[in-house]
N, C-alpha and C. Protein backbone atom coordinates (compact mmCIF):
# COMPACT_ATOMS: atom_id res chain seq x y z
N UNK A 1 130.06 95.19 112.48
CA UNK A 1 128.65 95.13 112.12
C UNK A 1 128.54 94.80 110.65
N UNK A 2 127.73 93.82 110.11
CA UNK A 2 127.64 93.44 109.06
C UNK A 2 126.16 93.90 108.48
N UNK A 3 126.03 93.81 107.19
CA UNK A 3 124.82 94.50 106.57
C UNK A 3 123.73 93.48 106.90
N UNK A 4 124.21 91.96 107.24
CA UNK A 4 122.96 91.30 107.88
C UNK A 4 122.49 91.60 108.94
N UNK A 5 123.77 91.96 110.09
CA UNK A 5 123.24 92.78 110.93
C UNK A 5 122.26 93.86 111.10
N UNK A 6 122.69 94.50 110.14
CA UNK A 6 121.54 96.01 110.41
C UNK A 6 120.93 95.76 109.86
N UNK A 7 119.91 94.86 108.58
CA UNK A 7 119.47 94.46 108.19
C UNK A 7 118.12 93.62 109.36
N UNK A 8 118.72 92.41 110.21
CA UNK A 8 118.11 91.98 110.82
C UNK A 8 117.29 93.31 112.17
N UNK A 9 118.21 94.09 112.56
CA UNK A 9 117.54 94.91 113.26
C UNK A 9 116.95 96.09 113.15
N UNK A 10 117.18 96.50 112.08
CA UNK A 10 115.55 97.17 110.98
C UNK A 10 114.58 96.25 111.24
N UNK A 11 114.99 94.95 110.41
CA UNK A 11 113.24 93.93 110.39
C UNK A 11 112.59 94.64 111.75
N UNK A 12 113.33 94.01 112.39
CA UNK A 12 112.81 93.70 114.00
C UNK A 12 112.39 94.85 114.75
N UNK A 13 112.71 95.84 114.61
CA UNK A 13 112.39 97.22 114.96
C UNK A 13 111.20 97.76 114.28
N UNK A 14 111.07 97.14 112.87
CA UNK A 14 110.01 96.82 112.23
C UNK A 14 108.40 96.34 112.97
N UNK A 15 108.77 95.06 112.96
CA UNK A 15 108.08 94.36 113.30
C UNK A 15 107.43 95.13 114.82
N UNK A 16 108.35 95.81 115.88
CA UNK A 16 108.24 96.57 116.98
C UNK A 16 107.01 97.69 116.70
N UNK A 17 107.27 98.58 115.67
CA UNK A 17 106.58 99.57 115.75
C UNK A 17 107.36 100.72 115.07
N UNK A 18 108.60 100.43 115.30
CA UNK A 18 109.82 101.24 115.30
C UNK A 18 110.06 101.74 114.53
N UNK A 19 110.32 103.37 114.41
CA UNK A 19 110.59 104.00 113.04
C UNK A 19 112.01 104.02 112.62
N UNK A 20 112.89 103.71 111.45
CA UNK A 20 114.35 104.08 111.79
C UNK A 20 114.50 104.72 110.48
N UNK A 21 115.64 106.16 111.17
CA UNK A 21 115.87 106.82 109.85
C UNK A 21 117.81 106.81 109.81
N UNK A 22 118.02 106.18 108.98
CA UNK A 22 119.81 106.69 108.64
C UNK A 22 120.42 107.60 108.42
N UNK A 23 121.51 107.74 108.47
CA UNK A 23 122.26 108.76 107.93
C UNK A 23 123.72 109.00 108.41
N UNK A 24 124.38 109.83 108.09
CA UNK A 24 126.13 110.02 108.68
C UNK A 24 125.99 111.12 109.35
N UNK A 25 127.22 110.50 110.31
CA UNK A 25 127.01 110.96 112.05
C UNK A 25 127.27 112.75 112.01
N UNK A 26 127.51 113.09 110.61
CA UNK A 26 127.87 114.60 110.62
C UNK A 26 126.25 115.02 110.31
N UNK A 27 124.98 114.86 110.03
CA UNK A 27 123.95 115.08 109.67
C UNK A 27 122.81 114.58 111.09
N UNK A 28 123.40 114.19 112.05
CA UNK A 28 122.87 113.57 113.65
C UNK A 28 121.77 114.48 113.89
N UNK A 29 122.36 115.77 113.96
CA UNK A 29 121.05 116.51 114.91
C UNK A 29 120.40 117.00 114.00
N UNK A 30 120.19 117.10 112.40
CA UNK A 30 119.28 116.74 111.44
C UNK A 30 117.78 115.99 111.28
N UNK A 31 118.50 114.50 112.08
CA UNK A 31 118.43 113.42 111.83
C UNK A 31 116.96 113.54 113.22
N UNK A 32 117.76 113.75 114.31
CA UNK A 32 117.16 114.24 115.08
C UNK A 32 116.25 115.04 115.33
N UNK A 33 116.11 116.24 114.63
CA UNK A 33 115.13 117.08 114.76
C UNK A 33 113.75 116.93 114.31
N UNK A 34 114.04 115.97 113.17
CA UNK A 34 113.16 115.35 112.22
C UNK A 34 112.60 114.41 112.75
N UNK A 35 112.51 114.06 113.50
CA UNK A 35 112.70 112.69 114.60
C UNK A 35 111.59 113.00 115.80
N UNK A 36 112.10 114.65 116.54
CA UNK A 36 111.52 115.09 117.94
C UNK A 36 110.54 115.65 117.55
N UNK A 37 109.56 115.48 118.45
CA UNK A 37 108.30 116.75 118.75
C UNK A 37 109.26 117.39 119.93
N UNK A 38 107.95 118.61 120.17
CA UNK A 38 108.28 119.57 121.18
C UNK A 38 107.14 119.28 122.72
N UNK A 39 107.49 119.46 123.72
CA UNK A 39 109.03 119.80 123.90
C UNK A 39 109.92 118.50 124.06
N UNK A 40 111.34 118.74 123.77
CA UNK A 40 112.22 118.30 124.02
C UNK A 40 112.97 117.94 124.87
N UNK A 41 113.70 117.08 125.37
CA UNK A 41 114.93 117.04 126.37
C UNK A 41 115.86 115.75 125.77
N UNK A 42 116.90 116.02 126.40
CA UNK A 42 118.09 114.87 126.01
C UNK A 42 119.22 115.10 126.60
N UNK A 43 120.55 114.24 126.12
CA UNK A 43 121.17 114.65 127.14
C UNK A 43 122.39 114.11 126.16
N UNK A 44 123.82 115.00 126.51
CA UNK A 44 124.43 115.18 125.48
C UNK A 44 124.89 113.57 124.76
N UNK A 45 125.32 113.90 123.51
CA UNK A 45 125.44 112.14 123.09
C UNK A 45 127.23 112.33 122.70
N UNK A 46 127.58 110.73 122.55
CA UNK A 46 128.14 110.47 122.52
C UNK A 46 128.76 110.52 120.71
N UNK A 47 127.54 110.41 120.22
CA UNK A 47 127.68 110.47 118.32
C UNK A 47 126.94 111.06 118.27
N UNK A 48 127.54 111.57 117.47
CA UNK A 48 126.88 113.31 116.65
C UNK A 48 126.82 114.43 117.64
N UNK A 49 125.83 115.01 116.91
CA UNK A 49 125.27 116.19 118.26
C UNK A 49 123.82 116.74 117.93
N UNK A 50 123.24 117.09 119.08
CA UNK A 50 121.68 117.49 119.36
C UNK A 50 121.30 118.57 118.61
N UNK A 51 120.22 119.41 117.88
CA UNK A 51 119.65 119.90 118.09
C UNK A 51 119.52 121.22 119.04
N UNK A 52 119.32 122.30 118.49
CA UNK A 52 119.93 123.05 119.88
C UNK A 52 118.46 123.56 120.37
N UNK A 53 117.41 123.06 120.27
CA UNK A 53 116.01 122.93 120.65
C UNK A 53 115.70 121.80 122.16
N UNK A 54 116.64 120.60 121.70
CA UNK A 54 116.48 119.98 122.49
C UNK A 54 117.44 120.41 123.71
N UNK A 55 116.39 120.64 125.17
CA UNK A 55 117.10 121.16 126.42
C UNK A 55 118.42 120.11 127.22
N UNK A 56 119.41 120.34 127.23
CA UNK A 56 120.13 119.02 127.83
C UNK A 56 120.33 119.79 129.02
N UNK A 57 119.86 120.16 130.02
CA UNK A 57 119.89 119.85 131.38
C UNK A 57 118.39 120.64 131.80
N UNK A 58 117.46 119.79 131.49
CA UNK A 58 116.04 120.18 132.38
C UNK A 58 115.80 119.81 133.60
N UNK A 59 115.00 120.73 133.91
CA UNK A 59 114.60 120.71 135.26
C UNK A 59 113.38 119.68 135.30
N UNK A 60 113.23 119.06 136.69
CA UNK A 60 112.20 118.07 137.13
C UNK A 60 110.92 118.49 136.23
N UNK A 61 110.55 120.06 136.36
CA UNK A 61 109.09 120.09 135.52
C UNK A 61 109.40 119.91 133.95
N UNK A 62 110.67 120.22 133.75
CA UNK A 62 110.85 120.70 132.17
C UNK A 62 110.63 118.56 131.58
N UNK A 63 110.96 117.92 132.45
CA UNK A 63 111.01 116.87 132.01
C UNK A 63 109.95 116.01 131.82
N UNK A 64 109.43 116.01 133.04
CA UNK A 64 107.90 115.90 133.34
C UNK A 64 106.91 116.60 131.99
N UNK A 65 107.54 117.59 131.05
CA UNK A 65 106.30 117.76 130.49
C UNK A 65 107.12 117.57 129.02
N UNK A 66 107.98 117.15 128.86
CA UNK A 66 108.43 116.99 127.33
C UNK A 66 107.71 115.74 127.00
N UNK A 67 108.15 115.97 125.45
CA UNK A 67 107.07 115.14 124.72
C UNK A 67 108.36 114.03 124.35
N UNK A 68 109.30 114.49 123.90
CA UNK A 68 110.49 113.63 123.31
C UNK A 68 111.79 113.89 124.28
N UNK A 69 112.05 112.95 124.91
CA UNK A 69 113.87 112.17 124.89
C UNK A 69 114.49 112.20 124.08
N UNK A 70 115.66 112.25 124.20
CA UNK A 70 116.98 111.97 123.17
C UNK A 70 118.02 111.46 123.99
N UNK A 71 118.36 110.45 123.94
CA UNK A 71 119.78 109.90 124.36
C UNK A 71 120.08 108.85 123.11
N UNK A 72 121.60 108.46 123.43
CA UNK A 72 122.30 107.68 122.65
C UNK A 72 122.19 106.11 123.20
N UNK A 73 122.52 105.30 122.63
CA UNK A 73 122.72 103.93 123.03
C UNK A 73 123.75 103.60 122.78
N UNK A 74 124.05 102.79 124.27
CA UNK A 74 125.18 101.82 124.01
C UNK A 74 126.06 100.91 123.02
N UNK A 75 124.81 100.13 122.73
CA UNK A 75 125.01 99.02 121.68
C UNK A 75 123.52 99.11 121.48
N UNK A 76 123.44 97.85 120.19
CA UNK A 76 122.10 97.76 120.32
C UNK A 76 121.90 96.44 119.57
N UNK A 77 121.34 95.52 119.79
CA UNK A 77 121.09 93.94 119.26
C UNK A 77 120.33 93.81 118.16
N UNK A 78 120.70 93.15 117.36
CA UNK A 78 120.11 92.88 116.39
C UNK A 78 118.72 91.83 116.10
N UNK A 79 119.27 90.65 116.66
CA UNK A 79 118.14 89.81 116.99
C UNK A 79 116.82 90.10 117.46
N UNK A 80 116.83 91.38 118.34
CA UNK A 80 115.78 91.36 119.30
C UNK A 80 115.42 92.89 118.88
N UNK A 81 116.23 93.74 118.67
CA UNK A 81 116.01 95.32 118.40
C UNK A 81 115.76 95.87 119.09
N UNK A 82 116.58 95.53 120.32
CA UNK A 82 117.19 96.04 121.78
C UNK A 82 118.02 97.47 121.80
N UNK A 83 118.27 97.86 122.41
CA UNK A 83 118.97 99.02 122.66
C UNK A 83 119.84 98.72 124.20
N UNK A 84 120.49 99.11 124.25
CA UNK A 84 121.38 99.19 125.53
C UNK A 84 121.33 100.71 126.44
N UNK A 85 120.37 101.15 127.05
CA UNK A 85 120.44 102.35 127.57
C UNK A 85 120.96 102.07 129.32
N UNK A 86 121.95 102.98 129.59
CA UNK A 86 123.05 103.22 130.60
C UNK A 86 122.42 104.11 131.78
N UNK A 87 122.10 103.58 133.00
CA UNK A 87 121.99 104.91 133.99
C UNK A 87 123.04 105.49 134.12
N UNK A 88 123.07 106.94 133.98
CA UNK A 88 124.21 107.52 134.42
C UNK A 88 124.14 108.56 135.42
N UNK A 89 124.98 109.52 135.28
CA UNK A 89 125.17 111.18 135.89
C UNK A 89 124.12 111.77 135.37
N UNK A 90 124.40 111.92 133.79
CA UNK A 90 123.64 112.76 132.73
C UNK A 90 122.28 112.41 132.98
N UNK A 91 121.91 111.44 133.32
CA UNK A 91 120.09 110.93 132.96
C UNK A 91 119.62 110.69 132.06
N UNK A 92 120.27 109.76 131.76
CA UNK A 92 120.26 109.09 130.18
C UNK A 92 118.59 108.13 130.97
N UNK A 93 118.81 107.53 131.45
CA UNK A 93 117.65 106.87 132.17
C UNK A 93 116.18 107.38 132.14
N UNK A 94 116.49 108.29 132.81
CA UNK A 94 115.16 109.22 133.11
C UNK A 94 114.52 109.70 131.46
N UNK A 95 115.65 110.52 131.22
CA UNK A 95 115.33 110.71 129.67
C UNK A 95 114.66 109.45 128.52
N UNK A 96 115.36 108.93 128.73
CA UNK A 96 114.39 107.43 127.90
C UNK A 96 113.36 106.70 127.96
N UNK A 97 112.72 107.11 129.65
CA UNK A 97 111.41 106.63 130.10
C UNK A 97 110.55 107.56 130.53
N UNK A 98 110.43 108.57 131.04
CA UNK A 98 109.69 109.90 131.55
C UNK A 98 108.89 110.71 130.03
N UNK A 99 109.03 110.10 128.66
CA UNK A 99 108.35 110.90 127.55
C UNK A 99 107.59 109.77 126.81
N UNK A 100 106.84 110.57 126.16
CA UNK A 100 105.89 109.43 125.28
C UNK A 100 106.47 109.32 123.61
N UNK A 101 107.87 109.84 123.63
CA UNK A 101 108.51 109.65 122.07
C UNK A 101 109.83 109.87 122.54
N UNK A 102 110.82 108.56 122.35
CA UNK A 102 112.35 108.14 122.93
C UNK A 102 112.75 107.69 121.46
N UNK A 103 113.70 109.02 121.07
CA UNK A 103 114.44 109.24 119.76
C UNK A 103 115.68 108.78 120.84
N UNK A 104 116.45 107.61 120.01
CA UNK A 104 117.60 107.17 120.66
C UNK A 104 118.61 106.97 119.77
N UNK A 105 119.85 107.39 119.70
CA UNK A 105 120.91 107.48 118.43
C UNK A 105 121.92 105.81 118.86
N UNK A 106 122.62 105.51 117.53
CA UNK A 106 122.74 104.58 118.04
C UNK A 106 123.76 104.93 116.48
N UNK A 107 124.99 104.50 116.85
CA UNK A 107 126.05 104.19 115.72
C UNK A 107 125.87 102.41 115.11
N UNK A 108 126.30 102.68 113.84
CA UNK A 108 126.14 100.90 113.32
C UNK A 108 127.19 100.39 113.97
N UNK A 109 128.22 101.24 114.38
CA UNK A 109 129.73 99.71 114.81
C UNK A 109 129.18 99.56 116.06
N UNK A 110 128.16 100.15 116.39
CA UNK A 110 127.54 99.61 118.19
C UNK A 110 126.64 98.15 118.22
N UNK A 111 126.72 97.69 116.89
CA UNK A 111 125.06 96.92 116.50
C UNK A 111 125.77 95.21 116.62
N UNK A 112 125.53 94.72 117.42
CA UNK A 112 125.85 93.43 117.66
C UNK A 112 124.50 92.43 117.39
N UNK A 113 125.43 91.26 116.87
CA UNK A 113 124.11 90.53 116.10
C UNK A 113 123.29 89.70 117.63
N UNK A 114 123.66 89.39 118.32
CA UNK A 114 122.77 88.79 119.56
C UNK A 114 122.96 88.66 120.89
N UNK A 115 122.79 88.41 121.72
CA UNK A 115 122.29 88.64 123.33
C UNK A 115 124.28 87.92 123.90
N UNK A 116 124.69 86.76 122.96
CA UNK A 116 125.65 86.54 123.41
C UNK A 116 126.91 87.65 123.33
N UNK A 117 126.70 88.18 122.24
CA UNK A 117 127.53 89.22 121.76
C UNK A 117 127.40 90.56 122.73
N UNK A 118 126.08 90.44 122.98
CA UNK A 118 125.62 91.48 124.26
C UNK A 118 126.67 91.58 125.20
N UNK A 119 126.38 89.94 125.89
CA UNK A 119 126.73 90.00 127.20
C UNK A 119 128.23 90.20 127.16
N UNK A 120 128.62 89.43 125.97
CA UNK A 120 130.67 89.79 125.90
C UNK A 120 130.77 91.30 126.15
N UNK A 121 130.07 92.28 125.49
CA UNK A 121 130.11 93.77 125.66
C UNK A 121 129.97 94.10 126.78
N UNK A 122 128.98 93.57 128.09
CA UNK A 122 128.32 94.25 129.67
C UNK A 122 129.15 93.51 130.39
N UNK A 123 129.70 92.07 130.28
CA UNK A 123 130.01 91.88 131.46
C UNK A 123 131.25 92.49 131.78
N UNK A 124 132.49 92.80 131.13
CA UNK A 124 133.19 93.80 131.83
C UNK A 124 133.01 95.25 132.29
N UNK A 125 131.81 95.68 131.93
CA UNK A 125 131.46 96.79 132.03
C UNK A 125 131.08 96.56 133.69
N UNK A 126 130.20 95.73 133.75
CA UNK A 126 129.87 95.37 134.89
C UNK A 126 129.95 94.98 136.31
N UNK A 127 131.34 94.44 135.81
CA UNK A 127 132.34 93.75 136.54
C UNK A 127 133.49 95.21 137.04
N UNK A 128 133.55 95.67 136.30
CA UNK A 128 134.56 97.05 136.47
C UNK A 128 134.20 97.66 137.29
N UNK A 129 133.18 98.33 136.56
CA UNK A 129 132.39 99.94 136.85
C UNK A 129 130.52 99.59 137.40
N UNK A 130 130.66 98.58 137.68
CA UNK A 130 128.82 98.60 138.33
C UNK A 130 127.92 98.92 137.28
N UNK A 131 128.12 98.91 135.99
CA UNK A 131 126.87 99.87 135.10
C UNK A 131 126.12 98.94 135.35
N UNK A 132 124.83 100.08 135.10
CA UNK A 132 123.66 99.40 135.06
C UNK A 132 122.72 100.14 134.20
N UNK A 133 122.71 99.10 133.60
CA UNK A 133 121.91 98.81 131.55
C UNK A 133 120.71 98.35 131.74
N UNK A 134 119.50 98.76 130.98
CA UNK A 134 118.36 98.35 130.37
C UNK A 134 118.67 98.40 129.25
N UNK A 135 118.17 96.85 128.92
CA UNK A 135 117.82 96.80 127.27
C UNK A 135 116.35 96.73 127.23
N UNK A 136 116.49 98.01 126.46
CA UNK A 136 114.73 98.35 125.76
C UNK A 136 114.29 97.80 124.35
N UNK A 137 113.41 96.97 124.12
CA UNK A 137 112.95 96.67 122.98
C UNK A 137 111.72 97.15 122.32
N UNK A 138 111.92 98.56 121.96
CA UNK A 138 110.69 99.24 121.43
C UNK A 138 109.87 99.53 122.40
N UNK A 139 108.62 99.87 122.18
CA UNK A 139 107.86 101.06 123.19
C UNK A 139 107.51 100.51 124.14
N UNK A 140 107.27 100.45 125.36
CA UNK A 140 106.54 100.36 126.00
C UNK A 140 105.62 99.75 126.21
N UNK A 141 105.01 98.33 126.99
CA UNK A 141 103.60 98.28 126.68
C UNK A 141 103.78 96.91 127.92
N UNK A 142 102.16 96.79 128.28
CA UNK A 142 101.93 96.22 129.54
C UNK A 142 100.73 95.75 129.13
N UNK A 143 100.04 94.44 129.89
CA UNK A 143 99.03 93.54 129.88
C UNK A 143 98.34 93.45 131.18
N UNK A 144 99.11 94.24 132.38
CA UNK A 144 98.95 93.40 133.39
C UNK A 144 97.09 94.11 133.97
N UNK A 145 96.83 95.37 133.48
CA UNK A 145 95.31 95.55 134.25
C UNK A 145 94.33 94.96 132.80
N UNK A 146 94.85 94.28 132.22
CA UNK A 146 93.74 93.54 130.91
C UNK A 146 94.46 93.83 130.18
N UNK A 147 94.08 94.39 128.49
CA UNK A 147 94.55 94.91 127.46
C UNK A 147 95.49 95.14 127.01
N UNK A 148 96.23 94.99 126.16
CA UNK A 148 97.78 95.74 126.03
C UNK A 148 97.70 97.51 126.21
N UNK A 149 98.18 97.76 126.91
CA UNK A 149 98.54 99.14 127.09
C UNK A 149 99.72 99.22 127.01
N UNK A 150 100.35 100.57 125.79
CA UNK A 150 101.59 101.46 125.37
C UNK A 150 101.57 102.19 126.65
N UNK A 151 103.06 102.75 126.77
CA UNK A 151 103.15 103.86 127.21
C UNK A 151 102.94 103.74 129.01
N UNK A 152 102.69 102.52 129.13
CA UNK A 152 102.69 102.81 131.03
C UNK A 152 103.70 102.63 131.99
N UNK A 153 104.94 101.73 131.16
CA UNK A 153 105.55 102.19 132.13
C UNK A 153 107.27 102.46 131.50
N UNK A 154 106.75 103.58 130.45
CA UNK A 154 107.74 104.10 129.28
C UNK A 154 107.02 104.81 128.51
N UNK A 155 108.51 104.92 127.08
CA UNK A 155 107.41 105.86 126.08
C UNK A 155 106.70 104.85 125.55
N UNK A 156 105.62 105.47 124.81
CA UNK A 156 104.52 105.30 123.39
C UNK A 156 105.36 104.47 122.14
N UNK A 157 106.02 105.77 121.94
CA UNK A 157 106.77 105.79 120.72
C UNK A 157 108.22 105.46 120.93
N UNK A 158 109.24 105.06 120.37
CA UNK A 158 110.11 104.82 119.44
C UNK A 158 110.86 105.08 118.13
N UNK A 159 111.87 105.76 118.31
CA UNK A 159 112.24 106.92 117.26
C UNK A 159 113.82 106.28 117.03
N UNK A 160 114.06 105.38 116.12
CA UNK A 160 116.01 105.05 116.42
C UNK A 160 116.32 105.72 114.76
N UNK A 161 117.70 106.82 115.67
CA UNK A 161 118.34 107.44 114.62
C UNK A 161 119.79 106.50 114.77
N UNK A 162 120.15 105.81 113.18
CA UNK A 162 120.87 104.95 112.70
C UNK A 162 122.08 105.65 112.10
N UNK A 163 123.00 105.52 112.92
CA UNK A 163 124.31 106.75 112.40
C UNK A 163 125.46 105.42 111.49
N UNK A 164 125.46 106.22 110.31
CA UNK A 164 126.66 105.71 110.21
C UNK A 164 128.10 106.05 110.05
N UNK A 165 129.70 105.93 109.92
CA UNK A 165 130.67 106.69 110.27
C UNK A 165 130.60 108.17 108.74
N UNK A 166 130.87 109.07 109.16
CA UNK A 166 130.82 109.90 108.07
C UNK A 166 131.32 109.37 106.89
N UNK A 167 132.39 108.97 107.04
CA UNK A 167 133.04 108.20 105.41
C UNK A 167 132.62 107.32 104.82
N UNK A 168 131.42 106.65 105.63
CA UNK A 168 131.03 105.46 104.92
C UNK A 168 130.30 106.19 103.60
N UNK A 169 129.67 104.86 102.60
CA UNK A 169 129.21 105.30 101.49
C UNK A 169 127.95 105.09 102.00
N UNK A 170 126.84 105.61 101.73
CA UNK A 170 125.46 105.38 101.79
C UNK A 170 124.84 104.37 101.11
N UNK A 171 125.36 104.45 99.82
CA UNK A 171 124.82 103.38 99.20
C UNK A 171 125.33 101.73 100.21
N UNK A 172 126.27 101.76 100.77
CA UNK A 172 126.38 100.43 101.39
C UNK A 172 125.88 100.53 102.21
N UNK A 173 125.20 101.31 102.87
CA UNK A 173 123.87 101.40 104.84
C UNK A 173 122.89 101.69 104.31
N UNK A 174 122.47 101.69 102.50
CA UNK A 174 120.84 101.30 102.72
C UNK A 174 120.56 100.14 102.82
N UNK A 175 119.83 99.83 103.90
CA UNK A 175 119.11 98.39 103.78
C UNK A 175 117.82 98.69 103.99
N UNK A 176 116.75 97.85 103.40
CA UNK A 176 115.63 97.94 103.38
C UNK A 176 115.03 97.32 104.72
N UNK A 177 113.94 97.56 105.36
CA UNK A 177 113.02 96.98 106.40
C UNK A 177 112.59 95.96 105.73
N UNK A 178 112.71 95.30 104.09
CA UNK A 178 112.07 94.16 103.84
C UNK A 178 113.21 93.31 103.26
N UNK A 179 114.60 93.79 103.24
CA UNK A 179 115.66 92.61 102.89
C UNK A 179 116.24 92.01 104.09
């Protein structure tokens, strides 16, 4: 991942709606908390770790009435300010679409600059193991009964927590939403 990289998918996440906050992957559920309303759900991640507010194994109602998701992403594109979210066991799925605020963690060495780089990443995945990936590009939103409407058939909101490896320096993962 290059600093044009994360660079380009700030803009674009930007341009989305998208809030993004940084930081090192030892400061995650920090990062996170700051991130969630209540109530919560998520489901354990892969980088960092949660919040111990947020519930990782709710029940049908507990989910149904949270306000914020938390799962991790796959990868996530730069060009487009995509995310790669995974159906799984856990309910990484459910979790990312069932709330009206989807805080999604996402490491920088996951951040590929475009759709070709994507597909080099899914198609063995695909080919292996059957996954099956949505790439989400920011919140939610639909045209089809008139108007743009958020939120109908996803969240509202958009919350990407931007991890970077603990050792990195900070000063080299600030990038601005306007460089």
């Amino acid at each position: 991942m290059s600093v044009a990289d994360r660079s380009t998918f700030k803009r674009r996440l930007d341009s989305l709606g998208v809030t993004v906050t940084e930081g090192p992957e030892n400061e995650c559920a920090e990062l996170i908390d700051e991130a969630a309303g209540d109530p919560a759900v998520g489901v354990a991640l892969d980088a960092g770790s949660l919040p111990e507010r947020v519930e990782t194994d709710p029940t049908t109602a507990e989910l149904r009435a949270a306000h914020t998701g938390v799962t991790d992403a796959e990868l996530g594109v730069a060009a487009y300010g995509s995310v790669a979210i995974e159906a799984d066991r856990a309910g990484t799925e459910p979790v990312s679409l069932f709330v009206d605020r989807h805080v999604v963690v996402l490491r920088e060495a996951d951040l590929v600059p475009d759709m070709p780089d994507a597909f080099e990443w899914l198609g063995p995945k695909a080919r292996g193991e059957s996954a099956d990936v949505v790439f989400a590009t920011g919140p939610s939103a639909t045209a089809d009964m008139g108007g743009l409407v958020h939120g109908a058939h996803g969240p509202k909101e958009v919350h990407v927590v931007l991890l970077r490896e603990d050792g990195a320096d900070a000063a080299d993962s600030e990038v601005s939403a306007d460089e």
